[in-house]
C-alpha atoms as a PDB file:
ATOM      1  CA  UNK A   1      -2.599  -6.169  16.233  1.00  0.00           C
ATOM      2  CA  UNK A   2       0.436  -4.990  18.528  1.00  0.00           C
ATOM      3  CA  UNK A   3      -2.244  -2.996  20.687  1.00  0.00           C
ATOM      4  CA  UNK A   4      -4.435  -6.474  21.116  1.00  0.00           C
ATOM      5  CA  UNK A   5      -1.678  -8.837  21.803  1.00  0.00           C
ATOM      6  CA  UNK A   6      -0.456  -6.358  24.794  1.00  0.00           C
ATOM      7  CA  UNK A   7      -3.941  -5.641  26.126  1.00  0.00           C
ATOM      8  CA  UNK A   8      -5.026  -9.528  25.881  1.00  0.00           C
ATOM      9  CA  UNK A   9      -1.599 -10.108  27.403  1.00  0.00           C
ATOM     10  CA  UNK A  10      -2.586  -7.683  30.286  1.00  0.00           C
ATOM     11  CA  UNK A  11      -5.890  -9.004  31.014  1.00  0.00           C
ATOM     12  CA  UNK A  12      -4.593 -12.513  30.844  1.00  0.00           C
ATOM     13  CA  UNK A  13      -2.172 -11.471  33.293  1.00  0.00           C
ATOM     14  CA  UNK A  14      -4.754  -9.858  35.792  1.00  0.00           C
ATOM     15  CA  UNK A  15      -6.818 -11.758  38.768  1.00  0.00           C
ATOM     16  CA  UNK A  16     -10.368 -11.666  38.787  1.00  0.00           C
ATOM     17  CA  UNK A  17     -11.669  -8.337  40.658  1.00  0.00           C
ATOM     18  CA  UNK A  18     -13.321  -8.309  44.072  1.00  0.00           C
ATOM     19  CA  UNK A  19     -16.645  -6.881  43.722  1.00  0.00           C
ATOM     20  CA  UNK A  20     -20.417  -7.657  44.399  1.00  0.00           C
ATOM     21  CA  UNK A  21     -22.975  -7.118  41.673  1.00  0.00           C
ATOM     22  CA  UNK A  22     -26.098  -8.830  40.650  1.00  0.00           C
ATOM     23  CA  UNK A  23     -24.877  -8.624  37.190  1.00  0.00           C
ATOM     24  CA  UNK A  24     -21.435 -10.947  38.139  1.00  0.00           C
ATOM     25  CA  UNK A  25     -22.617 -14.137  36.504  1.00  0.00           C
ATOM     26  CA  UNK A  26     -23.430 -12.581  33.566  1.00  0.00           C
ATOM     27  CA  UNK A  27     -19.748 -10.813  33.468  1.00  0.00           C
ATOM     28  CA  UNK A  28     -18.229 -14.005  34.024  1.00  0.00           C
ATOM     29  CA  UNK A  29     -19.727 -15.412  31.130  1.00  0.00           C
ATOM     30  CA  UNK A  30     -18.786 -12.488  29.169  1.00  0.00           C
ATOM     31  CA  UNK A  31     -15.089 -12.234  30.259  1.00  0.00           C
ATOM     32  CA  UNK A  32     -15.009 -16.198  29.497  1.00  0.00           C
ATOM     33  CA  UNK A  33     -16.256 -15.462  26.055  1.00  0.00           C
ATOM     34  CA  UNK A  34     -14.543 -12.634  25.333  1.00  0.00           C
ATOM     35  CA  UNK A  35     -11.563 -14.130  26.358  1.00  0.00           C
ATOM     36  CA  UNK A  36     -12.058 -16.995  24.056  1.00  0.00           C
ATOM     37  CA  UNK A  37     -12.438 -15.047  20.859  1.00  0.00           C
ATOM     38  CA  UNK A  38      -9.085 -13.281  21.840  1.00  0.00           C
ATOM     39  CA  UNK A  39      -6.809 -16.629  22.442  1.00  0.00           C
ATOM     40  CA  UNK A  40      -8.722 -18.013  19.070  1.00  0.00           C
ATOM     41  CA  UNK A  41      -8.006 -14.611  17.115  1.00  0.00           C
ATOM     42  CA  UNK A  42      -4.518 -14.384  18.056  1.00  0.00           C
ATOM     43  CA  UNK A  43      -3.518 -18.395  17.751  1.00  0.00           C
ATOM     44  CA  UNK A  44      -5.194 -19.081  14.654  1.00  0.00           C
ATOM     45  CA  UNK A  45      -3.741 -18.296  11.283  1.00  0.00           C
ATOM     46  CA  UNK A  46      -7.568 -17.869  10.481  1.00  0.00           C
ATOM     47  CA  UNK A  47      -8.364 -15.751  12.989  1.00  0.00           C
ATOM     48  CA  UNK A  48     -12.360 -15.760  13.753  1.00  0.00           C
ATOM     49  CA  UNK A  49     -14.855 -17.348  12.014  1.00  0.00           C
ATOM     50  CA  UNK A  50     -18.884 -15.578  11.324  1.00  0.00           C
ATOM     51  CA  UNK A  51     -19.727 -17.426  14.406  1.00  0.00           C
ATOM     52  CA  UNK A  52     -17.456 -16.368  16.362  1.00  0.00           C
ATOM     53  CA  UNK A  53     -17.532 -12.475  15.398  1.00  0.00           C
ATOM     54  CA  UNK A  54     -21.535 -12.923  15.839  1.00  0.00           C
ATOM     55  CA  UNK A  55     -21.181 -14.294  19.543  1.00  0.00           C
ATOM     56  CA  UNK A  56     -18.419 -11.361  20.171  1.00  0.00           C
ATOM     57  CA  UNK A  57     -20.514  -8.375  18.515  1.00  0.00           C
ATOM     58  CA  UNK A  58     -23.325  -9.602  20.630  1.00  0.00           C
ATOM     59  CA  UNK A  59     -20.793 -10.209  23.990  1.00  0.00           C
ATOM     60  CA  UNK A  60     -19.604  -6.341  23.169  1.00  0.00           C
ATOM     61  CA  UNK A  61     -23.156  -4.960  23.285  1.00  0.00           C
ATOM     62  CA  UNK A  62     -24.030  -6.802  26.429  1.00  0.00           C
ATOM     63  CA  UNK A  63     -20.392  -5.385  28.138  1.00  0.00           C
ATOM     64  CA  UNK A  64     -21.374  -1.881  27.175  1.00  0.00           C
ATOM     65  CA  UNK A  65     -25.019  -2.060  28.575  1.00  0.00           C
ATOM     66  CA  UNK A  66     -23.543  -3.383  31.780  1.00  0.00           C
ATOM     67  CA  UNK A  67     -20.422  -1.091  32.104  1.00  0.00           C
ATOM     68  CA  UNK A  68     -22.255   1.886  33.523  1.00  0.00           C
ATOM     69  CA  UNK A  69     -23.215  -0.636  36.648  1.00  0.00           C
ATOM     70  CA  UNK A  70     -19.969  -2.072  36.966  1.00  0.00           C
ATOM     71  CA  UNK A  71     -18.830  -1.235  40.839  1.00  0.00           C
ATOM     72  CA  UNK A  72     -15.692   1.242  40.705  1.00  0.00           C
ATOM     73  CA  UNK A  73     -13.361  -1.430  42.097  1.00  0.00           C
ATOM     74  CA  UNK A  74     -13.735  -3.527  39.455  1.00  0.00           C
ATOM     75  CA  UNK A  75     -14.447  -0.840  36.552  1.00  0.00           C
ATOM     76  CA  UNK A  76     -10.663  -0.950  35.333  1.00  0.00           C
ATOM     77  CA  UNK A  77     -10.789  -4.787  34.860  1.00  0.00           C
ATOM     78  CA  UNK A  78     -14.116  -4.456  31.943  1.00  0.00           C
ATOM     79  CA  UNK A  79     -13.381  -1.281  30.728  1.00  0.00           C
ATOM     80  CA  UNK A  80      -9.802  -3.293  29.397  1.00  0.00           C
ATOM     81  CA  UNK A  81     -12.517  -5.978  28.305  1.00  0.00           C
ATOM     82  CA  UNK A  82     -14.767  -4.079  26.505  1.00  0.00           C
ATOM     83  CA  UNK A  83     -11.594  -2.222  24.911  1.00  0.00           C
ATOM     84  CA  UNK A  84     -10.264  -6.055  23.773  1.00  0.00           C
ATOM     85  CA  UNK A  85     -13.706  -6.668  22.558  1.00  0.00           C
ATOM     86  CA  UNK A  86     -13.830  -3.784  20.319  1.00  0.00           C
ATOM     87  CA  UNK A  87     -10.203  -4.341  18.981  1.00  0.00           C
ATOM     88  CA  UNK A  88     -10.872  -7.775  18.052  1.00  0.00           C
ATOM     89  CA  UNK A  89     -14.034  -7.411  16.847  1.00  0.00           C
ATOM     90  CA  UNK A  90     -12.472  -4.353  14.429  1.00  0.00           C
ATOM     91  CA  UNK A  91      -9.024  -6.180  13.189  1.00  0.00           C
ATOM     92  CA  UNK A  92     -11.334  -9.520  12.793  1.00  0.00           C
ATOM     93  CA  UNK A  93     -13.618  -6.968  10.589  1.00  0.00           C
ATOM     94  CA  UNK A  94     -10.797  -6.027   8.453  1.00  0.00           C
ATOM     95  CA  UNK A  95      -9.645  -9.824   8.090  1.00  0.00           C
END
């Protein structure tokens, strides 16, 4: 949980990269989800609902197909997505 709150904390923290892909849209939507599941796993004291864990399992898969297209600039920025993706979607497993 320590390791989550710090990375969410970090990616909170961090600006939106400057790249060009054809695949941006689609990793706005996914860093908005993403995103979403984190601030509702870590401020509720019920953490993520079936939904929820469905829409994130499926966000996780989507991140990992488009990760090996990600432009280097901005490669640093979902790689620390896709790693707060996995954690939540493994401590909201064991919840």
């Amino acid at each position: 949980m320590d390791e989550l709150a710090k990375l969410w904390e970090a990616h909170r923290d961090s600006e939106w990269p400057k790249f060009a892909s054809p695949d941006q849209g689609e990793l706005m939507t996914l860093d908005t989800v993403i995103s979403g599941c984190a601030t509702c796993y870590l401020e509720s004291p019920d953490g993520l609902d079936d939904q929820r864990r469905a829409i994130l399992f499926q966000c996780l898969d989507d991140l990992q197909t488009l990760l090996p297209h990600i432009p280097e600039e901005a490669a640093d920025y979902f790689t620390r997505l896709h790693r707060l993706a996995w954690l939540l979607h493994h401590v909201s497993e064991e919840s």
